[in-house]
N, C-alpha and C. Protein backbone atom coordinates (compact mmCIF):
# COMPACT_ATOMS: atom_id res chain seq x y z
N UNK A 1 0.83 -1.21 0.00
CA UNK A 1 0.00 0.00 0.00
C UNK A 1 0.86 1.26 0.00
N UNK A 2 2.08 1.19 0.50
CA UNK A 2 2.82 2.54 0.93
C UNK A 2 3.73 2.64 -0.05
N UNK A 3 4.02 1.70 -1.33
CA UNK A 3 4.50 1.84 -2.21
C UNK A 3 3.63 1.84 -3.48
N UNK A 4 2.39 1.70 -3.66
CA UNK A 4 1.40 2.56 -4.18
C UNK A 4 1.35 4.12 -4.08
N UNK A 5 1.11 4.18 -2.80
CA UNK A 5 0.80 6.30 -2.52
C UNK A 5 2.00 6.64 -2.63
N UNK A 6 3.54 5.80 -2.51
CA UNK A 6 4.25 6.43 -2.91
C UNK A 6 4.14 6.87 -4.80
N UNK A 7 4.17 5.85 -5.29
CA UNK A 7 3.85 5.72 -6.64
C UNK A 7 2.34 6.96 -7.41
N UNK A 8 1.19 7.86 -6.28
CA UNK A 8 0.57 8.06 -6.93
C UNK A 8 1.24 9.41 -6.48
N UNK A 9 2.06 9.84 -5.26
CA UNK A 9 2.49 10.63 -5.03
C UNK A 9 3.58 11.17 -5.79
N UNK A 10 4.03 10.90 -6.60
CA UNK A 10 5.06 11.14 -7.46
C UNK A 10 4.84 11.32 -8.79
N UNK A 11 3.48 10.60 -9.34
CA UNK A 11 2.82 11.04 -10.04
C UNK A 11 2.59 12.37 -10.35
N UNK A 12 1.63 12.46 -9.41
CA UNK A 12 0.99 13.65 -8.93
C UNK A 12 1.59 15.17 -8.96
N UNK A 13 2.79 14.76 -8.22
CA UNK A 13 4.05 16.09 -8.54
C UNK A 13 5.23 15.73 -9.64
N UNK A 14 5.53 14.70 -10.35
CA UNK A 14 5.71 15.17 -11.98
C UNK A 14 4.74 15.92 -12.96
N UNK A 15 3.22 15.48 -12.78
CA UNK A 15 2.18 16.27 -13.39
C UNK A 15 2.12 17.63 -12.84
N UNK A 16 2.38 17.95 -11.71
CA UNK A 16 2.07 19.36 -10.84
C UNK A 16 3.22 20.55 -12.10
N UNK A 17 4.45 19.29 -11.52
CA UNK A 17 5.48 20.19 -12.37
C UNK A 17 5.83 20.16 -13.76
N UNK A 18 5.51 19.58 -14.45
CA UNK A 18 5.08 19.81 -16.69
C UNK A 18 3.97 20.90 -15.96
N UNK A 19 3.00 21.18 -15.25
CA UNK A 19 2.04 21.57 -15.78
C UNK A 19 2.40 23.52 -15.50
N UNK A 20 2.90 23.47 -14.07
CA UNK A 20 3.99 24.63 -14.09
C UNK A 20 4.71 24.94 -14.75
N UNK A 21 5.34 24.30 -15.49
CA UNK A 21 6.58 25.05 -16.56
C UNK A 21 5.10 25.04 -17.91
N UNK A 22 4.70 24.10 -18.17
CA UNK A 22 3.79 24.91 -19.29
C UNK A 22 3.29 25.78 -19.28
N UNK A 23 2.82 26.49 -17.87
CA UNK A 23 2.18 27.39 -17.67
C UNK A 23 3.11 28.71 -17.77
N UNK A 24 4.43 28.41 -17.11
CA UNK A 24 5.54 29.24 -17.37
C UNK A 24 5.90 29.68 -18.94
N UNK A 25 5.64 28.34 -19.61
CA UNK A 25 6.00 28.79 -21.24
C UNK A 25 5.33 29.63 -22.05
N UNK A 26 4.04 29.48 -21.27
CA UNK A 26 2.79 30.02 -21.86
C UNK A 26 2.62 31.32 -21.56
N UNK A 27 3.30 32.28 -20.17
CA UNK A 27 3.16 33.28 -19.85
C UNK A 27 4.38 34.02 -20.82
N UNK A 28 5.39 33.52 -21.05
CA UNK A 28 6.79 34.22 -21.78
C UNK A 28 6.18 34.80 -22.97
N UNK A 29 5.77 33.11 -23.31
CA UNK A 29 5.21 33.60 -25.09
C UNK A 29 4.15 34.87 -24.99
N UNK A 30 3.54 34.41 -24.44
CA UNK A 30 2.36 35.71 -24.05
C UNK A 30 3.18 37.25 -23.87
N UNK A 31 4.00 37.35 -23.25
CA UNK A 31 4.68 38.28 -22.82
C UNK A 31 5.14 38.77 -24.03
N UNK A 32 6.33 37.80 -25.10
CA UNK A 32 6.66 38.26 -25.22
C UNK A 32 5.70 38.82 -26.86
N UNK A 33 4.86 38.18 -27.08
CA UNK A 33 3.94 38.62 -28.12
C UNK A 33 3.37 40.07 -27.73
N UNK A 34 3.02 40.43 -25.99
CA UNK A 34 2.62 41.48 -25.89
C UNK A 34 3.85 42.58 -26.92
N UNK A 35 5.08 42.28 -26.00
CA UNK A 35 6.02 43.21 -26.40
C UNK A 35 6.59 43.57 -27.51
N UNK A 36 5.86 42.82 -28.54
CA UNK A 36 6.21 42.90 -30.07
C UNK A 36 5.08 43.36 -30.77
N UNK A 37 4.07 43.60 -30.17
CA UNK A 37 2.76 44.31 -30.82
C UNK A 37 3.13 45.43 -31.31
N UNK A 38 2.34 46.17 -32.17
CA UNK A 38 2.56 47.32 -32.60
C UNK A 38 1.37 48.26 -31.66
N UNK A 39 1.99 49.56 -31.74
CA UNK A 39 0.96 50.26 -30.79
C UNK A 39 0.26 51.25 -31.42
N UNK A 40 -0.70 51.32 -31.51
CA UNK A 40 -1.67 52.69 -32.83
C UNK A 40 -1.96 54.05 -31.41
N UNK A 41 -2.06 55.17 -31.95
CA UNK A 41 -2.12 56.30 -31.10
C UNK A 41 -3.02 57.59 -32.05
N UNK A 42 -3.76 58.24 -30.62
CA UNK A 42 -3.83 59.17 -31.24
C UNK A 42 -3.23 60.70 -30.75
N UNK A 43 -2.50 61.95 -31.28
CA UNK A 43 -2.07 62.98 -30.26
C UNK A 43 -2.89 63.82 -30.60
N UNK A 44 -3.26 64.73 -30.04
CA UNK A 44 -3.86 66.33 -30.57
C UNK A 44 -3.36 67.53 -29.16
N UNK A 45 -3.23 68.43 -29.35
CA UNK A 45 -2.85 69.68 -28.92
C UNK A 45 -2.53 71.21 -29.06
N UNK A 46 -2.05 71.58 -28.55
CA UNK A 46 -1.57 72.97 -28.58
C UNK A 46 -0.25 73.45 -29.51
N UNK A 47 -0.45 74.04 -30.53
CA UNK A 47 0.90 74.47 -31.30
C UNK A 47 1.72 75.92 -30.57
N UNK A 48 2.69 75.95 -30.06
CA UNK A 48 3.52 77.56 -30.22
C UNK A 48 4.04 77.86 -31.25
N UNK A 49 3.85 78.82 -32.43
CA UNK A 49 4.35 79.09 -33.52
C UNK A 49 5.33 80.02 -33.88
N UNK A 50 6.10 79.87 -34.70
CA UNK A 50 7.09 80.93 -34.67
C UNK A 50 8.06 80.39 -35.97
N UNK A 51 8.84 81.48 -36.27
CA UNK A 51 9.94 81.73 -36.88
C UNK A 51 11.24 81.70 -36.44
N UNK A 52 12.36 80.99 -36.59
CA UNK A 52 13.48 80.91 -36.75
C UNK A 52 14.44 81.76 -37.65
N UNK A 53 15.62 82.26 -37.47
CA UNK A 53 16.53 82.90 -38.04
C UNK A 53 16.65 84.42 -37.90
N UNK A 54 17.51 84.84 -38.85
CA UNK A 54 17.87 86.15 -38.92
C UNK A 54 16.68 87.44 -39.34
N UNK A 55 16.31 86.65 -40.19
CA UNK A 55 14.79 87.13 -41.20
C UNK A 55 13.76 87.01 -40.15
N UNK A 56 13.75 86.54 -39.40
CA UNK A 56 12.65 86.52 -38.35
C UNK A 56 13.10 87.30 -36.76
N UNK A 57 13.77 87.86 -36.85
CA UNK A 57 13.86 88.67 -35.36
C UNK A 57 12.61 89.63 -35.23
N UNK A 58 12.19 89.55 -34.48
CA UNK A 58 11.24 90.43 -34.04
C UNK A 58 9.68 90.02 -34.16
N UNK A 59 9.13 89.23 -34.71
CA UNK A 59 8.23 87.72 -34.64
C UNK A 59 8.12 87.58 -33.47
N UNK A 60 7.02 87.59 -32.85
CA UNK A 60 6.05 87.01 -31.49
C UNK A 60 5.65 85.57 -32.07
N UNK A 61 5.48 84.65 -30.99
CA UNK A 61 4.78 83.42 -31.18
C UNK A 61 3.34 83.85 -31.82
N UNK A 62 2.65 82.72 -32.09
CA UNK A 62 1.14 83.01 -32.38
C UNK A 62 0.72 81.26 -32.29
N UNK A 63 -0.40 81.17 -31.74
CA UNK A 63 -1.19 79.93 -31.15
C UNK A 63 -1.58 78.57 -32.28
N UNK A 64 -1.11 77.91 -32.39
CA UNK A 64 -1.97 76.92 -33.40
C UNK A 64 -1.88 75.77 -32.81
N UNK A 65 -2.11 74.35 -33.81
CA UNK A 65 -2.66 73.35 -33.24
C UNK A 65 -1.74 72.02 -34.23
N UNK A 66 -2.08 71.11 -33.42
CA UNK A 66 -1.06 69.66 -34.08
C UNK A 66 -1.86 68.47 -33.62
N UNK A 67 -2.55 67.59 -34.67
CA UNK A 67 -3.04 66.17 -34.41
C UNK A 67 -2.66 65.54 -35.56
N UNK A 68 -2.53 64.39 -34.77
CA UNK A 68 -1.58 63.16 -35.59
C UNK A 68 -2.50 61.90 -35.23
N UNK A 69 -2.30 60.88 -36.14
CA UNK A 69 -2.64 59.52 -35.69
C UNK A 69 -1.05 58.51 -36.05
N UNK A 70 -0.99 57.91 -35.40
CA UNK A 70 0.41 56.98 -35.67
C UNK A 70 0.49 55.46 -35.11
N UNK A 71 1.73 55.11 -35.18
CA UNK A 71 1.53 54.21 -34.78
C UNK A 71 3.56 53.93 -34.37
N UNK A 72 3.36 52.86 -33.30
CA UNK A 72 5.07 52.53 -32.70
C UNK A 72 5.26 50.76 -32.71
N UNK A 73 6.48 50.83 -33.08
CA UNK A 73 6.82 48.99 -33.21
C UNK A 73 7.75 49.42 -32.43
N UNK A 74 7.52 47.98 -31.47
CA UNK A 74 9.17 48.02 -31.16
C UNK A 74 10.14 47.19 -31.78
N UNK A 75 11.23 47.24 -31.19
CA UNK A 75 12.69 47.08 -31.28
C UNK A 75 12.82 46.47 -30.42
N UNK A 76 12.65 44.77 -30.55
CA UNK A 76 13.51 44.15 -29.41
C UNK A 76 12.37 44.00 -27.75
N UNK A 77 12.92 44.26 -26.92
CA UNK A 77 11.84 43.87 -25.28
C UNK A 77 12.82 45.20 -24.60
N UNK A 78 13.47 45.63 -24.79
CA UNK A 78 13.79 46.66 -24.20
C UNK A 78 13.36 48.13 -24.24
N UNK A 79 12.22 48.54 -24.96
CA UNK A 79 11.30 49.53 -25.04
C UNK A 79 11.65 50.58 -25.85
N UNK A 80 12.88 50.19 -26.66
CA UNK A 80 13.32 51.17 -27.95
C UNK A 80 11.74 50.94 -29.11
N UNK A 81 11.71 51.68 -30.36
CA UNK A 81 10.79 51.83 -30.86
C UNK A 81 11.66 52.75 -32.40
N UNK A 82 10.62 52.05 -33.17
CA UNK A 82 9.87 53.42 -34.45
C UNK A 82 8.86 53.23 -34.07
N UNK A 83 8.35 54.51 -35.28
CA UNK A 83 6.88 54.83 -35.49
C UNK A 83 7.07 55.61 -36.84
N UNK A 84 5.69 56.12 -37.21
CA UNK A 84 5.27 56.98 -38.46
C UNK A 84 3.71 57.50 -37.78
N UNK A 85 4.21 58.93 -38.38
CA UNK A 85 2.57 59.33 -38.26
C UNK A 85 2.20 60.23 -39.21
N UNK A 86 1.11 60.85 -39.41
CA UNK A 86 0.41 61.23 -40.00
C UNK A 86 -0.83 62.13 -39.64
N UNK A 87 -0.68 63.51 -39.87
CA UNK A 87 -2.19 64.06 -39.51
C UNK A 87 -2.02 66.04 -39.74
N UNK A 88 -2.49 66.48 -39.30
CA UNK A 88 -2.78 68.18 -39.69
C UNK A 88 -2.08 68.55 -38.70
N UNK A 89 -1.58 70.35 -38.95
CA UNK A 89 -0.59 70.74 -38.19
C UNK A 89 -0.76 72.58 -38.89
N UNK A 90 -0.44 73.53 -37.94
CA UNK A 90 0.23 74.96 -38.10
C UNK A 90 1.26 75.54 -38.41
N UNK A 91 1.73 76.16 -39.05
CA UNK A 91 2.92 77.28 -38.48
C UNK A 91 2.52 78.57 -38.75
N UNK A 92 3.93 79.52 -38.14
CA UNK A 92 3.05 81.10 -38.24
C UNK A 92 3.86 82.07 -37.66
N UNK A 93 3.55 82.78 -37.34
CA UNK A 93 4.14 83.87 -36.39
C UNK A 93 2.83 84.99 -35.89
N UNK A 94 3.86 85.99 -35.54
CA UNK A 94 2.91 87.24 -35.32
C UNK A 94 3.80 88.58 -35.05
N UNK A 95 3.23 89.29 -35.76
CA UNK A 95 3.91 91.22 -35.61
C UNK A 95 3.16 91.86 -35.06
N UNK A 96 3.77 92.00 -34.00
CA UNK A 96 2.35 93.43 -33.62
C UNK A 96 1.31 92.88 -33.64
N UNK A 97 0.37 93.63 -34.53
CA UNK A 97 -1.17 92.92 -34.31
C UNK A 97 -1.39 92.27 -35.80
N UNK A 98 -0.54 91.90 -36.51
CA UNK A 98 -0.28 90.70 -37.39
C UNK A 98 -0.58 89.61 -37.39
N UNK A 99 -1.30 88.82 -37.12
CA UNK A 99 -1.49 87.32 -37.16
C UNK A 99 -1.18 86.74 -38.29
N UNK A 100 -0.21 86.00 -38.16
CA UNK A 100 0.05 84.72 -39.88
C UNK A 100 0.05 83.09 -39.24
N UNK A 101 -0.55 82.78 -40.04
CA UNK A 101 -0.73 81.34 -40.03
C UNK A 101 -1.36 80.24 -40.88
N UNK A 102 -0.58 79.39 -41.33
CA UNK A 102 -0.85 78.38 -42.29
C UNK A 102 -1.16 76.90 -41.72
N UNK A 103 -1.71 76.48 -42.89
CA UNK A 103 -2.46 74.95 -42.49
C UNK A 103 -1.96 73.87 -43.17
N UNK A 104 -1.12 72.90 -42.56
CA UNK A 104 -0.88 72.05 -43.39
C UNK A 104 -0.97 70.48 -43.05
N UNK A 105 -0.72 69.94 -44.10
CA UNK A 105 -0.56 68.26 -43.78
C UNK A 105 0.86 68.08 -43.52
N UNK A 106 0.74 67.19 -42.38
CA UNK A 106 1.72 66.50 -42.12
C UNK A 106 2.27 65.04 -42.33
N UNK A 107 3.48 64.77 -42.11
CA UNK A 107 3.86 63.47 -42.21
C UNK A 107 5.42 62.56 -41.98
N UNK A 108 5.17 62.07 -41.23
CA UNK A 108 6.64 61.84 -39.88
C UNK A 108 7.06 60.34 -40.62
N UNK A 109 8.05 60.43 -41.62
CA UNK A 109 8.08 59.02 -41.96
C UNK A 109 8.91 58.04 -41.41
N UNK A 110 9.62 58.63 -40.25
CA UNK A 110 10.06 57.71 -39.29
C UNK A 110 10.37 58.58 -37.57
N UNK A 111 10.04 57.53 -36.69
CA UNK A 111 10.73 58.30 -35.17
C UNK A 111 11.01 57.20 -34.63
N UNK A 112 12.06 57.51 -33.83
CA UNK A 112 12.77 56.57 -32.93
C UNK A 112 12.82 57.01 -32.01
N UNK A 113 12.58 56.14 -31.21
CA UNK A 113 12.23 56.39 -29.43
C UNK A 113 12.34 55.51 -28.35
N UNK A 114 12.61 55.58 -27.25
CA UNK A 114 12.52 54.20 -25.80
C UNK A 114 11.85 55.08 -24.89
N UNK A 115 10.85 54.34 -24.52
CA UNK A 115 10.13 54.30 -23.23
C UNK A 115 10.64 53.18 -22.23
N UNK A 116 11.52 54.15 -21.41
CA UNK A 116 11.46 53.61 -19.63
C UNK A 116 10.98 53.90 -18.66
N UNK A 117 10.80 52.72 -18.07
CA UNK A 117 9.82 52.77 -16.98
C UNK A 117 10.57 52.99 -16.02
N UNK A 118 9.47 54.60 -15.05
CA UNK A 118 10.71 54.82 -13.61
C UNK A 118 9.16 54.78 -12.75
N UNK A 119 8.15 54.22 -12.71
CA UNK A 119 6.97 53.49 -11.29
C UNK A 119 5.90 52.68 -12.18
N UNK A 120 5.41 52.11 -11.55
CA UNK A 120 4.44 51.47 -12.33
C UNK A 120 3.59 52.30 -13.11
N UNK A 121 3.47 51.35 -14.12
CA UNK A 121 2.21 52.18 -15.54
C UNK A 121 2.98 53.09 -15.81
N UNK A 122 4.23 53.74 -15.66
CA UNK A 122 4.88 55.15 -15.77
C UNK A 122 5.86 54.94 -16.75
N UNK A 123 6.11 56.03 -18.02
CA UNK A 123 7.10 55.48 -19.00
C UNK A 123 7.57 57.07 -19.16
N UNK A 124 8.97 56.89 -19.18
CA UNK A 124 9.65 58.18 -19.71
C UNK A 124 9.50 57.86 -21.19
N UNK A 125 9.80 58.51 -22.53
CA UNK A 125 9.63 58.55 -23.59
C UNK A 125 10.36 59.78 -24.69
N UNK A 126 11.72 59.54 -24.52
CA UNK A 126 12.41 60.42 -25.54
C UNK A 126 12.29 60.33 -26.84
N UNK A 127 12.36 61.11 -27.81
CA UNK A 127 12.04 60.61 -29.36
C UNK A 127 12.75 61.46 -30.39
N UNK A 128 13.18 61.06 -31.26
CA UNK A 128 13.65 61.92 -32.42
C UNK A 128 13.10 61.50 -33.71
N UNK A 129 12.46 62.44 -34.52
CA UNK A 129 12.46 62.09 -36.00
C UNK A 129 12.50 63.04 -36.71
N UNK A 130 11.75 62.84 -37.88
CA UNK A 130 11.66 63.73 -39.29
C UNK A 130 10.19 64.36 -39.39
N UNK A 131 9.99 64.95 -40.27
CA UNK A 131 8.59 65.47 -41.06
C UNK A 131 9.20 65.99 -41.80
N UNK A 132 7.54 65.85 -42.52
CA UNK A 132 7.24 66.59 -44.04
C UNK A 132 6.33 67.17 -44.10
N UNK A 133 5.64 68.70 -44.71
CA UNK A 133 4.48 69.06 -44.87
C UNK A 133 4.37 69.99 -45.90
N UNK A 134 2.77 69.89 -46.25
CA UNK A 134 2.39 70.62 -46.94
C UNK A 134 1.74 71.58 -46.62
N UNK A 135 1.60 72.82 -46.78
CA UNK A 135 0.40 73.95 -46.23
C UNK A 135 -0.47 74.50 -47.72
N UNK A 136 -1.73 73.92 -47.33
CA UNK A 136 -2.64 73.92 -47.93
C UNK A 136 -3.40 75.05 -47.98
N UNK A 137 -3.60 75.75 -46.78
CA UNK A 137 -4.15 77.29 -47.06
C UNK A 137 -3.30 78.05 -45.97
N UNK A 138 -3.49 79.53 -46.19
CA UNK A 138 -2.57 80.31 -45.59
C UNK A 138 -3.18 81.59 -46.00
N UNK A 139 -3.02 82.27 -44.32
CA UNK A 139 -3.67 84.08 -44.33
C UNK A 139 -2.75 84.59 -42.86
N UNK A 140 -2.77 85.84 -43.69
CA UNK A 140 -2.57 86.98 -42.78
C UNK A 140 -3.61 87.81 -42.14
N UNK A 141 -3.69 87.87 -41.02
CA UNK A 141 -4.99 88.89 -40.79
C UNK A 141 -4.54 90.34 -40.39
N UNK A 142 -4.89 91.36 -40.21
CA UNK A 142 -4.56 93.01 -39.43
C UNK A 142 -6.06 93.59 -39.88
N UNK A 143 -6.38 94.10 -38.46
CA UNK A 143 -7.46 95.05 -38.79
C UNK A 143 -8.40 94.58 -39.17
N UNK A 144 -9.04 93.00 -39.54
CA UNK A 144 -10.04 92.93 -39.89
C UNK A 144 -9.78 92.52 -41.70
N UNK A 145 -8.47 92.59 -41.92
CA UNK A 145 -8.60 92.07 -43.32
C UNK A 145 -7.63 90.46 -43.57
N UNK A 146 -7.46 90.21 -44.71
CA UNK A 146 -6.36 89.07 -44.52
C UNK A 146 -6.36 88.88 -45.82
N UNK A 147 -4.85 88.48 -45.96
CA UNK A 147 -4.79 88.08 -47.07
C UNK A 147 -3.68 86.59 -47.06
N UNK A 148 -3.78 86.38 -48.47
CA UNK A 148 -2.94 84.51 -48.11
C UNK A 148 -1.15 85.04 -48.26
N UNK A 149 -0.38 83.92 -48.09
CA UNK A 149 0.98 84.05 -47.54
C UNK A 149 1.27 84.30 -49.37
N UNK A 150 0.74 83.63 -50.49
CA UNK A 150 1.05 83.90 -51.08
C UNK A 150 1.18 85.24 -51.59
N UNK A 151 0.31 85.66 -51.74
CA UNK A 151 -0.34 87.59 -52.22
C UNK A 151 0.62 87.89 -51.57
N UNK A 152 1.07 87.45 -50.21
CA UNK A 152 2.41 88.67 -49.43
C UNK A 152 3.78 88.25 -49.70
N UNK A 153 3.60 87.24 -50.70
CA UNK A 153 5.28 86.75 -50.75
C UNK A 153 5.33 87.42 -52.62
N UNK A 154 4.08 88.17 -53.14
CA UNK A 154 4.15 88.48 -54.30
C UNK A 154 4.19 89.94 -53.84
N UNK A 155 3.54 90.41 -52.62
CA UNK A 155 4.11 92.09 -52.59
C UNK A 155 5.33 91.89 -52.23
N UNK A 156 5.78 90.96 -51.73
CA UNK A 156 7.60 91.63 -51.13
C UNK A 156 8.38 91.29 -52.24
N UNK A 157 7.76 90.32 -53.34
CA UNK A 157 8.77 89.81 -54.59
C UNK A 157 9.61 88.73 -53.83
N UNK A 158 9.11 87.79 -53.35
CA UNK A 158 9.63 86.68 -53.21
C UNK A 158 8.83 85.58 -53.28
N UNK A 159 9.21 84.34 -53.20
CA UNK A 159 8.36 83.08 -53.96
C UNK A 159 7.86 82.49 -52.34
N UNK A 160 6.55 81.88 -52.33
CA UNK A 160 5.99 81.53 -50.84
C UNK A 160 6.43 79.58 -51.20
N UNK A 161 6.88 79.15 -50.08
CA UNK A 161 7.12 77.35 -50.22
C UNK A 161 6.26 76.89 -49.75
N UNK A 162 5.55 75.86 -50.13
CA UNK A 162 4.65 75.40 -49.57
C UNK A 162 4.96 74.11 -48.74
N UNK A 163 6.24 73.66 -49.16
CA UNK A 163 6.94 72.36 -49.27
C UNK A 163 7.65 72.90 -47.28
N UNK A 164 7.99 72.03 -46.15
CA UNK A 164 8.81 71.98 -45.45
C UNK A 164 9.41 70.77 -45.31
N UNK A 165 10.10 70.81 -44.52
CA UNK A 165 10.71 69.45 -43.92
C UNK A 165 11.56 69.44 -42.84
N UNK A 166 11.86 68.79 -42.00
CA UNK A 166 12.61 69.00 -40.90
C UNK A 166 12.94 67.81 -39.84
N UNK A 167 12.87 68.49 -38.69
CA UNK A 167 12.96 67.50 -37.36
C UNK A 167 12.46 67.49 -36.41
N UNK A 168 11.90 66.74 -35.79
CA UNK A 168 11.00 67.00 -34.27
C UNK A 168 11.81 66.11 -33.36
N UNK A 169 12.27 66.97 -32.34
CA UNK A 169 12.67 66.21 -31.37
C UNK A 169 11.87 65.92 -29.63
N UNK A 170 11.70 65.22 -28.89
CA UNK A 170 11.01 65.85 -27.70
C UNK A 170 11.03 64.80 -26.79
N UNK A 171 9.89 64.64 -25.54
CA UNK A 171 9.68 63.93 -24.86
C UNK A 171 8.86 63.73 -24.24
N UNK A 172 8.22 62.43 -23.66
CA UNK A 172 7.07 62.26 -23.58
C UNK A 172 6.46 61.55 -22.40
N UNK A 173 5.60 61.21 -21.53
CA UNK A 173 5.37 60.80 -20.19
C UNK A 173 4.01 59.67 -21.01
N UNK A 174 4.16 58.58 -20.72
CA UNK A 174 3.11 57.48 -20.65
C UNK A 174 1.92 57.22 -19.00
N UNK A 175 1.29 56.99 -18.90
CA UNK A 175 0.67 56.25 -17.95
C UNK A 175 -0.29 55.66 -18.28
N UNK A 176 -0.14 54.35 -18.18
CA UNK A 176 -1.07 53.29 -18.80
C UNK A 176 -0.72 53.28 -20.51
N UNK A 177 -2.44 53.78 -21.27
CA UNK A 177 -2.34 54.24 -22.24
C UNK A 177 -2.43 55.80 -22.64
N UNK A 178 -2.22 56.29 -21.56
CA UNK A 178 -2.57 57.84 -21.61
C UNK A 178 -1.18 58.55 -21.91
N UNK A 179 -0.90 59.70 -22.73
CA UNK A 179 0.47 60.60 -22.79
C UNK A 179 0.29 61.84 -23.15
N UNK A 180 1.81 62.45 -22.36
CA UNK A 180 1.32 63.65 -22.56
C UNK A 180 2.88 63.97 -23.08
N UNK A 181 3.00 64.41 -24.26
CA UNK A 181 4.23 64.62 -25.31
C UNK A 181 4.58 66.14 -25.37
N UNK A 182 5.75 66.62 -25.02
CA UNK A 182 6.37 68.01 -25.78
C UNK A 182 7.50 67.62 -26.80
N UNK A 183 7.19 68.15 -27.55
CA UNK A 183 7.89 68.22 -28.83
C UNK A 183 8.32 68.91 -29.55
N UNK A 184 10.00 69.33 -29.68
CA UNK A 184 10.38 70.97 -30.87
C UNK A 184 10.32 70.39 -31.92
N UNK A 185 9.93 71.06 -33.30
CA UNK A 185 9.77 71.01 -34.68
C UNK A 185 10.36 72.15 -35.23
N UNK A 186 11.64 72.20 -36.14
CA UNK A 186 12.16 72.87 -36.38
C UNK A 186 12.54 72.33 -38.02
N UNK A 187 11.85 73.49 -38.94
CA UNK A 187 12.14 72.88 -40.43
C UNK A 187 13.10 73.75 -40.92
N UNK A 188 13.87 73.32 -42.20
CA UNK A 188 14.77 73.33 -42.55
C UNK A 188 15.02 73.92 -44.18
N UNK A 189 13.58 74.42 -44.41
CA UNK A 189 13.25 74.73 -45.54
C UNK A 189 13.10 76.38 -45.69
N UNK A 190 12.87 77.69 -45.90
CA UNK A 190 13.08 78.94 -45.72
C UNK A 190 11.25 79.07 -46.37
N UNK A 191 10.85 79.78 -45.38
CA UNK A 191 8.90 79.87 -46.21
C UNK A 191 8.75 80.39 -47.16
N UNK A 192 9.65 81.91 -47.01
CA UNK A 192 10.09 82.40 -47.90
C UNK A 192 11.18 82.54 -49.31
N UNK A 193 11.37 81.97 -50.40
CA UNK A 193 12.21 81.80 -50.91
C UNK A 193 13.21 83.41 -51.24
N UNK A 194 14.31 83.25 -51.39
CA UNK A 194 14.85 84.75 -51.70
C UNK A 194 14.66 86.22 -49.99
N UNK A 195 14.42 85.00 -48.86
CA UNK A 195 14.34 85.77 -48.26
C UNK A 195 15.01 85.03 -46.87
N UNK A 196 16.00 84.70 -46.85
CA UNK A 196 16.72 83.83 -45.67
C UNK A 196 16.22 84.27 -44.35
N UNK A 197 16.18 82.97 -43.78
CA UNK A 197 15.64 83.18 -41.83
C UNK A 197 14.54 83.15 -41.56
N UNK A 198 13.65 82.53 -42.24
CA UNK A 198 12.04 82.21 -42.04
C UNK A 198 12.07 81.13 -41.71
N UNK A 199 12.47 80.21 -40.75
CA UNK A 199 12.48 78.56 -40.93
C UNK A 199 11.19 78.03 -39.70
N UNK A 200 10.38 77.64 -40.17
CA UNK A 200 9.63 76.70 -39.09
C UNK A 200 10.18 76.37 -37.46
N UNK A 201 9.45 77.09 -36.67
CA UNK A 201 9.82 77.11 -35.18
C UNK A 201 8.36 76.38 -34.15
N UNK A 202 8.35 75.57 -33.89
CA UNK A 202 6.80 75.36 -33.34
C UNK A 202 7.41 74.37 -31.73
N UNK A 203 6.41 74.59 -30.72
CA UNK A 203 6.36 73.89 -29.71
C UNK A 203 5.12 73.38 -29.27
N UNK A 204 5.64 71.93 -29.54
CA UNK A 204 3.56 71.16 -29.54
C UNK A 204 3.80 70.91 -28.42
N UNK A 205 2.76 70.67 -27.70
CA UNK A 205 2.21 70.15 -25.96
C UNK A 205 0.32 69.32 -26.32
N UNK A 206 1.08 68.09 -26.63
CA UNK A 206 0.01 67.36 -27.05
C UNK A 206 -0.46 66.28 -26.08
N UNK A 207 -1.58 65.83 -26.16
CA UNK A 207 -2.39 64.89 -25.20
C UNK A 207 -2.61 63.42 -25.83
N UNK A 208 -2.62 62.27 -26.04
CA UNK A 208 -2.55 61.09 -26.65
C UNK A 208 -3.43 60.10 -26.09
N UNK A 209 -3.43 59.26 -26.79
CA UNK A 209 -3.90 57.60 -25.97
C UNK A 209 -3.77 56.75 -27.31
N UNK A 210 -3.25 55.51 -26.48
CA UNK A 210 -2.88 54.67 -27.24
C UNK A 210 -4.11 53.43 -27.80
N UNK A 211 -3.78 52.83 -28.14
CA UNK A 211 -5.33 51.41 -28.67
C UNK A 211 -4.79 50.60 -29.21
C-alpha cells in the first residue's frame, strides 16, 4: 500500500510540475507577443508658432494646433521603438497685431524612441524624427482684413514654399495608455524663398492615448 501512494504521489508532482513550466512557457510567449505588438495612437494639442533665423527677429509666437494619428513597433523587449505618423498641423508667427498662419498636412516618416519605466504604468519617452508638410491654405490677418501668404510673398517679390521638412525632437510621459508629449519642430526649408531666416519654429504640448 505505501509503495502505491508512494507511486501516486510522485505522479501527482511530476504532473504538478510539466504543468507549471507549461504554464511558465505560456506566460513568456504571451509576454513576449505582448512586447512585439505594434501600438496605434492618437495625439492632438496645442501648437507655439514661430519663426526661426535672422529674417525673423522680431516675430512674437502666435497659437496653433497639431493632431496626428500613428503608430510605434518596437525594437527588441527593451522599449526602444519606431513609429510613423500622420495628420494636420500649423505654423506662423505674429507682428504686432499681425497674425500669420498656415495649415498644413503633415507626415513623420520615421521616429525613434525608448520608453522607460521609472513606477508602475509610468514610461519616460524620448524621441527623435523627421517630417514633411504641406500647407494647404494660408492668411494673414490686421485690422479685420487678410490676405494669403502667397499675395504677401508676391508684394515683397519673393516666392511663398509650400513644401517643409525637418525635425521633431522631444519627450514624452506614458501612464497606462494615456500621454502627454512636448515636442520641438524645427524645419529646414526657408517659407520664404529669396528671403533667408524664415524657418519653421513650433512647440507642440500634445495629449494622446494609445489602442
Amino acid at each position: 500500500m505505501k509503495k502505491v501512494l508512494s507511486m501516486v504521489a510522485a505522479l501527482l508532482l511530476c504532473v504538478g510540475t510539466q504543468a507549471q513550466i507549461v504554464s511558465s512557457r505560456s506566460t513568456i510567449v504571451k509576454t513576449e507577443k505582448q512586447a512585439s505588438s505594434t501600438q496605434w495612437f492618437l495625439r492632438a494639442g496645442l501648437n507655439i508658432m514661430n519663426f526661426s533665423g535672422d529674417g525673423a527677429e522680431g516675430a512674437d509666437s502666435n497659437i496653433g494646433y497639431n493632431a496626428t494619428f500613428g503608430y510605434q513597433k518596437p525594437l527588441g523587449s527593451t522599449g526602444r521603438y519606431w513609429g510613423m505618423e500622420f495628420g494636420l498641423g500649423s505654423r506662423g508667427f505674429k507682428v504686432d497685431d499681425t497674425k500669420c498662419m498656415a495649415h498644413n498636412i503633415q507626415y513623420s516618416p520615421f521616429t525613434f524612441g525608448w520608453k522607460f519605466a521609472v513606477a508602475d504604468n509610468v514610461r519616460i519617452d524620448p524621441h527623435v524624427g523627421v517630417f514633411a508638410s504641406y500647407d494647404y491654405t494660408s492668411k494673414m490677418k490686421e485690422d479685420g482684413e487678410s490676405i494669403s501668404w502667397g499675395d504677401y510673398a508676391d508684394y515683397m517679390e519673393v516666392d511663398y514654399n509650400h513644401f517643409d521638412a525637418g525635425m521633431n525632437i522631444g519627450v514624452g510621459v506614458w501612464y497606462d495608455r494615456f500621454n502627454l508629449d512636448l515636442t520641438y519642430q524645427h524645419g529646414f526649408i526657408d517659407a520664404f524663398s529669396d528671403a533667408d531666416g524664415f524657418k519653421t519654429s513650433n512647440f507642440m504640448i500634445r495629449l494622446g492615448i494609445a489602442f
